[in-house]
C-alpha atoms as a PDB file:
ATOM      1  CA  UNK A   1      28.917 150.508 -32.226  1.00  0.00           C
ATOM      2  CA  UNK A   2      31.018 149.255 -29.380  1.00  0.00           C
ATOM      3  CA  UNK A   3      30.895 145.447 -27.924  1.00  0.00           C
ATOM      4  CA  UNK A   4      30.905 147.041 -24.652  1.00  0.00           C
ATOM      5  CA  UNK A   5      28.972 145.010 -21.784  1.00  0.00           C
ATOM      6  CA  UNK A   6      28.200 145.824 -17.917  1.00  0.00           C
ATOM      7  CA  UNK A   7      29.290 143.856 -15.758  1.00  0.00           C
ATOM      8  CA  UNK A   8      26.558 141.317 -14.127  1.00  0.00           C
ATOM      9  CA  UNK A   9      26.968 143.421 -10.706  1.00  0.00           C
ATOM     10  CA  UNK A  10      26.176 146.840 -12.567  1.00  0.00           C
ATOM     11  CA  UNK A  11      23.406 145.581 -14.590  1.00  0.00           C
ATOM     12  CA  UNK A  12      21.123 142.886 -12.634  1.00  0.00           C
ATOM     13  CA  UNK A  13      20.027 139.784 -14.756  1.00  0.00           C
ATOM     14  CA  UNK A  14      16.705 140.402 -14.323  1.00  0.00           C
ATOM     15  CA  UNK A  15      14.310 143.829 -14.618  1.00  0.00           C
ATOM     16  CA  UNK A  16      12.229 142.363 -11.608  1.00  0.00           C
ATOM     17  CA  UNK A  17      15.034 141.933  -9.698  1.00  0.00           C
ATOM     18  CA  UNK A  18      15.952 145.508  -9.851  1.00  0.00           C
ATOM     19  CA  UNK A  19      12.601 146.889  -8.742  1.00  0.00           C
ATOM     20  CA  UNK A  20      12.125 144.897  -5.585  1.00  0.00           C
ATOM     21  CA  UNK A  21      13.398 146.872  -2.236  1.00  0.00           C
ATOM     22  CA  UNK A  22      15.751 144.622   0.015  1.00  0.00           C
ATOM     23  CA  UNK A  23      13.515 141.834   1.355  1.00  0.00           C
ATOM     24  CA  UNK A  24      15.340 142.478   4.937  1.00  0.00           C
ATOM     25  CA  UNK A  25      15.040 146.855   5.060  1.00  0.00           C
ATOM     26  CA  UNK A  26      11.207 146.841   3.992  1.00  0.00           C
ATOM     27  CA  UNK A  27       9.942 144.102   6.777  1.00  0.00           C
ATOM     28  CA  UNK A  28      12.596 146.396   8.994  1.00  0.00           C
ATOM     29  CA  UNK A  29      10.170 149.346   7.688  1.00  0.00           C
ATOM     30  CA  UNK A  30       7.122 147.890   7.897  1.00  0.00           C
ATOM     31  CA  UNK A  31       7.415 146.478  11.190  1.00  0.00           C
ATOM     32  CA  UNK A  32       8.734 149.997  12.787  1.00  0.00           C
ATOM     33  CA  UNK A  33       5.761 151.557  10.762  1.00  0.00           C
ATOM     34  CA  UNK A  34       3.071 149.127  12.323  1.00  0.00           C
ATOM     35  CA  UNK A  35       4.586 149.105  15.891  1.00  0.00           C
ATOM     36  CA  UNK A  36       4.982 153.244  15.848  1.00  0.00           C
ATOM     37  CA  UNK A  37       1.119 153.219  14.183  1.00  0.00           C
ATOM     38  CA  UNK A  38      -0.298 151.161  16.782  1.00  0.00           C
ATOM     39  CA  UNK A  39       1.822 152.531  20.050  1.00  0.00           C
ATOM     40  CA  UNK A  40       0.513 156.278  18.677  1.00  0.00           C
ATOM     41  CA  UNK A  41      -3.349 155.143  18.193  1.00  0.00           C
ATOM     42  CA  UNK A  42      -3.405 153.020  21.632  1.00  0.00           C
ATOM     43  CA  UNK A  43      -0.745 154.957  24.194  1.00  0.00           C
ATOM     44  CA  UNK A  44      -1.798 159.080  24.806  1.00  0.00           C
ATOM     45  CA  UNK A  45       1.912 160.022  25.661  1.00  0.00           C
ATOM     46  CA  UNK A  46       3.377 158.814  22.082  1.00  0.00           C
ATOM     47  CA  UNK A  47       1.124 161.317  20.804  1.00  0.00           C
ATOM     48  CA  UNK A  48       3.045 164.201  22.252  1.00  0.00           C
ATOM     49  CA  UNK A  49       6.698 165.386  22.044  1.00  0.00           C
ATOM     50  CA  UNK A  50       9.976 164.461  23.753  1.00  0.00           C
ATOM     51  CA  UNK A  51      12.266 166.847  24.847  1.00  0.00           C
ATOM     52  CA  UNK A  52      15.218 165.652  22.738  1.00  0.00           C
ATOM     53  CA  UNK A  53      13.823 164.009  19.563  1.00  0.00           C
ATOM     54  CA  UNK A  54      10.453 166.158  19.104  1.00  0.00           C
ATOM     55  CA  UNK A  55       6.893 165.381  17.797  1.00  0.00           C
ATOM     56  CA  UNK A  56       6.761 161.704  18.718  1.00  0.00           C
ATOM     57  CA  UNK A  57       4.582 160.691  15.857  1.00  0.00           C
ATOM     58  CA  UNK A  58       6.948 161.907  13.102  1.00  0.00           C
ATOM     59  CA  UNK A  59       9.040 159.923  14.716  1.00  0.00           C
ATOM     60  CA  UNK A  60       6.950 156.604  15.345  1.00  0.00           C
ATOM     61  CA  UNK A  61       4.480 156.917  12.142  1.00  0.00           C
ATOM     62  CA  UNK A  62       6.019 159.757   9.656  1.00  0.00           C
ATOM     63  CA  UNK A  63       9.776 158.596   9.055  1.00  0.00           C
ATOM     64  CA  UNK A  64       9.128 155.296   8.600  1.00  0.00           C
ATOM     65  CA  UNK A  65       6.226 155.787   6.220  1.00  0.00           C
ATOM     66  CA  UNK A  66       8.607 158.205   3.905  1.00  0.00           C
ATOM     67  CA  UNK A  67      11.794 155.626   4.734  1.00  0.00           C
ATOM     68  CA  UNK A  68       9.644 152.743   3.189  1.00  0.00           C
ATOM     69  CA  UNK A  69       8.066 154.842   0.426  1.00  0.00           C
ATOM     70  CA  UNK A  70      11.516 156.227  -0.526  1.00  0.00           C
ATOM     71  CA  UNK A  71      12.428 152.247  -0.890  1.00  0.00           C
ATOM     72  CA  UNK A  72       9.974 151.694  -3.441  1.00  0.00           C
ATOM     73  CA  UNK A  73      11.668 154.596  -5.110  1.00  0.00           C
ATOM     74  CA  UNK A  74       8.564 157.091  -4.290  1.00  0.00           C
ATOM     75  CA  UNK A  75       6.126 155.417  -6.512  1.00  0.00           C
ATOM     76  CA  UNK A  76       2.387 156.427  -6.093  1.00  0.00           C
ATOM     77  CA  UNK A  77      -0.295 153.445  -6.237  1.00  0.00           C
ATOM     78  CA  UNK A  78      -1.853 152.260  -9.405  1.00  0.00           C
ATOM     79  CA  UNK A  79      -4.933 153.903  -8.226  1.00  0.00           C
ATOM     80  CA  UNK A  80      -3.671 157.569  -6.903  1.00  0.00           C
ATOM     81  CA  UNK A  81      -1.961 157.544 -10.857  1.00  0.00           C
ATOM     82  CA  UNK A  82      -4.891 156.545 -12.682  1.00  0.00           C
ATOM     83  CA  UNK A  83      -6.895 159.353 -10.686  1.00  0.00           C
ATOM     84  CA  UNK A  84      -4.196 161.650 -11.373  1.00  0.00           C
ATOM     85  CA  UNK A  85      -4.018 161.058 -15.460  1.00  0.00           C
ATOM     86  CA  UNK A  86      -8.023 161.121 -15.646  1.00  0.00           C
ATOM     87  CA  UNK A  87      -7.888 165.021 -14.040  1.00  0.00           C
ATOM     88  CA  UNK A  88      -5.490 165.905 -16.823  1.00  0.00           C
ATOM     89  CA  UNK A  89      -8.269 166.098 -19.443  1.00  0.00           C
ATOM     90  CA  UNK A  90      -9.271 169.820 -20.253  1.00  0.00           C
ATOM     91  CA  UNK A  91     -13.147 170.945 -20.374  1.00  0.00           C
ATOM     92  CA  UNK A  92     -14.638 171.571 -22.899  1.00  0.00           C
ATOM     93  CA  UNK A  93     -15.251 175.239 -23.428  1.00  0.00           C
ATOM     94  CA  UNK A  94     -13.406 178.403 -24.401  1.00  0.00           C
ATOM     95  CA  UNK A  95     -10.660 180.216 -22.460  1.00  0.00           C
ATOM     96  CA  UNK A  96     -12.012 183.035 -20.191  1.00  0.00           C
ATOM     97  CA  UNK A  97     -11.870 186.689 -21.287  1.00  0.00           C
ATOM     98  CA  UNK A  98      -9.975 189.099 -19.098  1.00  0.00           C
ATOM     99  CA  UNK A  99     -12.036 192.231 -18.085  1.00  0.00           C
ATOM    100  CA  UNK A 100     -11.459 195.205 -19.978  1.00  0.00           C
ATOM    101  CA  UNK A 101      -9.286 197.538 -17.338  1.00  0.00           C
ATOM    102  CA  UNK A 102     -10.881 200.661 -15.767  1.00  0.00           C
ATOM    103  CA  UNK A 103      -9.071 203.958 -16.621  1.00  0.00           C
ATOM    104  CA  UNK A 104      -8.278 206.838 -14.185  1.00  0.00           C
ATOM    105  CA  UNK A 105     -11.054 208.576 -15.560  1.00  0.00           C
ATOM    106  CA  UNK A 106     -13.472 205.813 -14.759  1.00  0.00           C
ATOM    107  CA  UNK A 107     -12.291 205.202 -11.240  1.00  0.00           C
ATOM    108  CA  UNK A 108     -12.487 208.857 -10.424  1.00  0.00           C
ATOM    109  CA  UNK A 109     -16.177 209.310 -11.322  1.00  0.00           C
ATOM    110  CA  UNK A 110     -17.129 206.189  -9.562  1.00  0.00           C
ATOM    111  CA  UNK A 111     -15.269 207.881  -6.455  1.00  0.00           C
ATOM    112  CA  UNK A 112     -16.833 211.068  -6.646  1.00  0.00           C
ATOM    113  CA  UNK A 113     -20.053 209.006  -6.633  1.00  0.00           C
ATOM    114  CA  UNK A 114     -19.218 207.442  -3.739  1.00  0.00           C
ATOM    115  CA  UNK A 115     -18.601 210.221  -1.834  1.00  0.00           C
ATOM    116  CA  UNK A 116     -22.196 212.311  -3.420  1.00  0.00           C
ATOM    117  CA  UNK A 117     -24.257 209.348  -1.915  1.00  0.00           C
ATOM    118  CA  UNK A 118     -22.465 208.816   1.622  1.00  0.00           C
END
């Protein structure tokens, strides 16, 4: 086993520390997310598209949603996982049974029959 030991800026002290997004980046985020959520809902012409950018609410609502998501490392809330684990469980029941295939001889007949009645 080797006394090998990261140094303090490759390993943080603390877990915690490691899992919260940079203070500054996510009110950044959250701001532009708010602002761009609020200027699409009340003003008609941010719900359209600019000629050099595009769709105007990717822009103003979309981005920054996925920017500040990505931050938080794409974790779903507690409650989207918790729905997501209780859908795993199987039903009870047995598997269903494929259908026995028809053969040639069986499709022809059923053809012919067809074509006797119309």
């Amino acid at each position: 086993m080797s006394n090998w030991s990261p140094t303090p800026a490759a390993a943080p002290r603390h877990a915690e520390l490691a899992d919260t997004p940079e203070s500054v980046l996510e009110r950044v985020l959250r701001c532009w997310f708010a602002a761009g959520l609020l200027g699409v809902c009340l003003v008609p012409q941010l719900r359209g598209s600019a000629e050099w950018i595009g769709w105007l609410p990717l822009w103003l609502v979309g981005m920054p949603a996925v920017a500040w998501w990505a931050l938080h490392r794409f974790r779903l809330p507690r409650v989207v996982g918790r729905v997501a684990s209780t859908a795993r469980h199987r039903r009870a029941g047995s598997q269903a049974r494929r259908r026995p295939a028809l053969g040639l001889r069986t499709t022809r007949r059923q053809a012919t029959q067809v074509l006797r009645a119309g």
